[in-house]
C-alpha atoms as a PDB file:
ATOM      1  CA  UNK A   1     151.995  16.758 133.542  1.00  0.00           C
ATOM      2  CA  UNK A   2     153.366  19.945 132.020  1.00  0.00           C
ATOM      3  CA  UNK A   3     154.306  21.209 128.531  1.00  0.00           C
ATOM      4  CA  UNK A   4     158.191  21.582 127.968  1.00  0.00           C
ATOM      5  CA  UNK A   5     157.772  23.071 124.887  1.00  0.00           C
ATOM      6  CA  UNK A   6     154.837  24.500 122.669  1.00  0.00           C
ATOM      7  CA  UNK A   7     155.237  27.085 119.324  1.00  0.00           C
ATOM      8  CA  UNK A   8     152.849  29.455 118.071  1.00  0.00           C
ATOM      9  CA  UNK A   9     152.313  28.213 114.661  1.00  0.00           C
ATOM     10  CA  UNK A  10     149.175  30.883 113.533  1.00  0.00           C
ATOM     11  CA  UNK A  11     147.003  32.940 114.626  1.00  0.00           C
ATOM     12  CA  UNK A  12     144.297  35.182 112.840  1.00  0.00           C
ATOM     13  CA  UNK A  13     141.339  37.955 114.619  1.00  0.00           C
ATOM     14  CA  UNK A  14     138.275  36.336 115.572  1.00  0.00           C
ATOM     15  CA  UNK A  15     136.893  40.091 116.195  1.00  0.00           C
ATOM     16  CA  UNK A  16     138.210  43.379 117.197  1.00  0.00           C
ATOM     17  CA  UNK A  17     138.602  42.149 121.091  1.00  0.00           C
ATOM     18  CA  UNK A  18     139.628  37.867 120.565  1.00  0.00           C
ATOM     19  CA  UNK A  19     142.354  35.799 118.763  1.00  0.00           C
ATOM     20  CA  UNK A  20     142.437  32.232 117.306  1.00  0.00           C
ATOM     21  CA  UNK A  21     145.594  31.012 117.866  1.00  0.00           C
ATOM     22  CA  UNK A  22     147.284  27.470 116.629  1.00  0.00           C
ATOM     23  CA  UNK A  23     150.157  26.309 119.189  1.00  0.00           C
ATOM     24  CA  UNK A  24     151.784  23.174 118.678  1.00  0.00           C
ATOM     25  CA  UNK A  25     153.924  21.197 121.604  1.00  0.00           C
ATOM     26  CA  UNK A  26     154.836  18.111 123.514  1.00  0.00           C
ATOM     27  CA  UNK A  27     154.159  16.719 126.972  1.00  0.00           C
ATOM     28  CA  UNK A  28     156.733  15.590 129.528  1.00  0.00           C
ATOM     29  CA  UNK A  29     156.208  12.453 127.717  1.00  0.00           C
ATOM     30  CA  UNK A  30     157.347  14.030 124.106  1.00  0.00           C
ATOM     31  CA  UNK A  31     153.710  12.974 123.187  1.00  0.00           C
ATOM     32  CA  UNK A  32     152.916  15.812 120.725  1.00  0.00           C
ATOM     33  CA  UNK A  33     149.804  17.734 120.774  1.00  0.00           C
ATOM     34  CA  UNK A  34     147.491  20.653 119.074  1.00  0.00           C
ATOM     35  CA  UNK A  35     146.099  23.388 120.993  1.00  0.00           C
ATOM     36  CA  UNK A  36     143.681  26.092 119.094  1.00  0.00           C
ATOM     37  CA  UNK A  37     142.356  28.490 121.563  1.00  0.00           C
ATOM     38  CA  UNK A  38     140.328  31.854 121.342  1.00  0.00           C
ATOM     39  CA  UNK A  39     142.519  34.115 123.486  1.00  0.00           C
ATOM     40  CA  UNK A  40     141.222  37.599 124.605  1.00  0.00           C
ATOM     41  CA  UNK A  41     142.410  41.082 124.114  1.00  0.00           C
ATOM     42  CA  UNK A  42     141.984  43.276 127.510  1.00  0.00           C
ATOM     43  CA  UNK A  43     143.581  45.999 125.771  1.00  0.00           C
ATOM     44  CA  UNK A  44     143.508  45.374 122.021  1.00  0.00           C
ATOM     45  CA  UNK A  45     145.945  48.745 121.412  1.00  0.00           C
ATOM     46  CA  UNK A  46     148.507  46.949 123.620  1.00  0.00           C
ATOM     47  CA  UNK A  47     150.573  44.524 121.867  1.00  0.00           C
ATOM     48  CA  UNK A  48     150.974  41.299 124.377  1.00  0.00           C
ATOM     49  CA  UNK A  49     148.360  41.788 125.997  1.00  0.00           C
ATOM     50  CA  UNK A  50     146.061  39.419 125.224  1.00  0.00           C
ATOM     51  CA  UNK A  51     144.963  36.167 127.944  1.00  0.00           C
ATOM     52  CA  UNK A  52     144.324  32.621 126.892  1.00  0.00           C
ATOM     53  CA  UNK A  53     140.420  31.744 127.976  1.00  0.00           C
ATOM     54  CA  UNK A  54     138.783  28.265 128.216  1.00  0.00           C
ATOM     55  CA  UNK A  55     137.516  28.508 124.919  1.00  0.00           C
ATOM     56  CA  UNK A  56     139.387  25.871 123.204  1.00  0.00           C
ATOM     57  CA  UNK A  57     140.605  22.430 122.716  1.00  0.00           C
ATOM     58  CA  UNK A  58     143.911  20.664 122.968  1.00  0.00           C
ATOM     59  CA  UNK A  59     144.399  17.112 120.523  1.00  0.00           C
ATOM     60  CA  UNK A  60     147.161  14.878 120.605  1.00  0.00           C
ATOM     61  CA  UNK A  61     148.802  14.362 117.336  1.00  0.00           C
ATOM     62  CA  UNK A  62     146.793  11.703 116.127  1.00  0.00           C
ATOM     63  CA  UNK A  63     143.422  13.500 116.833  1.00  0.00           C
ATOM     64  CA  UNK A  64     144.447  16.072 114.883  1.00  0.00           C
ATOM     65  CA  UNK A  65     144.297  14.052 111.858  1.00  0.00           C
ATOM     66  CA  UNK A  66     140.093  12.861 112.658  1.00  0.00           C
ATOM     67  CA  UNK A  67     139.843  16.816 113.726  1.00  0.00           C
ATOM     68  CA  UNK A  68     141.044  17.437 110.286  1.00  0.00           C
ATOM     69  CA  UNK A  69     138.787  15.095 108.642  1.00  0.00           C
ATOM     70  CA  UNK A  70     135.852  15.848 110.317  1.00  0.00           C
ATOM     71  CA  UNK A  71     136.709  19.505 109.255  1.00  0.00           C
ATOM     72  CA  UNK A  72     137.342  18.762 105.089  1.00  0.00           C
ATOM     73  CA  UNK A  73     133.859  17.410 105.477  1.00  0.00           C
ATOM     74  CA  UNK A  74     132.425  20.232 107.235  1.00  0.00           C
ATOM     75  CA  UNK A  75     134.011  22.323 104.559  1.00  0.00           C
ATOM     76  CA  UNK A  76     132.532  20.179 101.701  1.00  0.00           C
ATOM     77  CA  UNK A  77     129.103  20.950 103.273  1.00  0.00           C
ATOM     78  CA  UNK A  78     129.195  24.467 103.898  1.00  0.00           C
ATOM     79  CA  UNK A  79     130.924  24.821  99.646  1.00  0.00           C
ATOM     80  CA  UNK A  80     127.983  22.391  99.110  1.00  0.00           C
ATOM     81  CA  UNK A  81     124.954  24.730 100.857  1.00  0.00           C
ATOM     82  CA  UNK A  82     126.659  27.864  99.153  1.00  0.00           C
ATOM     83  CA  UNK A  83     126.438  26.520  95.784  1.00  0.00           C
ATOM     84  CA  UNK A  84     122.450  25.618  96.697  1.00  0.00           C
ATOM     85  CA  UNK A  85     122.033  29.259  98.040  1.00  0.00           C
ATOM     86  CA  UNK A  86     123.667  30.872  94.507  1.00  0.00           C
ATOM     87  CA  UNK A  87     121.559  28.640  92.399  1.00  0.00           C
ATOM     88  CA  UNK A  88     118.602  29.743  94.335  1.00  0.00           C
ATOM     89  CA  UNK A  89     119.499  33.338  94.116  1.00  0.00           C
ATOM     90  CA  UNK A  90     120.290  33.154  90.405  1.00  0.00           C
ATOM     91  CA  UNK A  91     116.984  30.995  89.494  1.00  0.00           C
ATOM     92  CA  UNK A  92     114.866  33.555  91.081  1.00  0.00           C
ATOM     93  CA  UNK A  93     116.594  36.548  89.323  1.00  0.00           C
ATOM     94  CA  UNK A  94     115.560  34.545  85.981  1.00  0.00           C
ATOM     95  CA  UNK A  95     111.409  34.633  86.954  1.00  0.00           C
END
């Protein structure tokens, strides 16, 4: 099965050499799907140059919604562990 359609919806620097980037598109089917891929930069001065690796994972719409849940929760946790880690910081400034 092949894509007949997919849009770049964002994209942001992982590091001076890789890309995130968020496509969206739908299958021969017109079953939509999410695919967020690290994408490499050969030649990072060269605009369009970057390649698509493995690194990455392709949902259909409807696990994109459990993605996103599982994510607002892993968000929650890492706010959560923060919050313990200024507390921390800030109770030992006090002794």
């Amino acid at each position: 099965m092949s894509e007949t359609k997919q849009k770049l919806i964002f994209e942001f620097s992982k590091n001076s050499v890789e890309i995130i980037k968020v496509h969206i598109g739908q299958n021969d089917k017109k079953e939509p799907w999410v695919d967020v891929r690290t994408w490499f930069l050969p030649k990072p001065q060269e605009p369009g140059s970057e390649i698509a690796t493995k690194k990455g994972i392709r949902l259909s719409g409807e696990l994109l919604c459990k993605l996103l849940e599982g994510l607002k929760q892993a968000q929650e946790e890492i706010n959560r562990i923060e919050e313990e880690a200024k507390a921390g910081e800030q109770a030992s400034d006090e002794s």
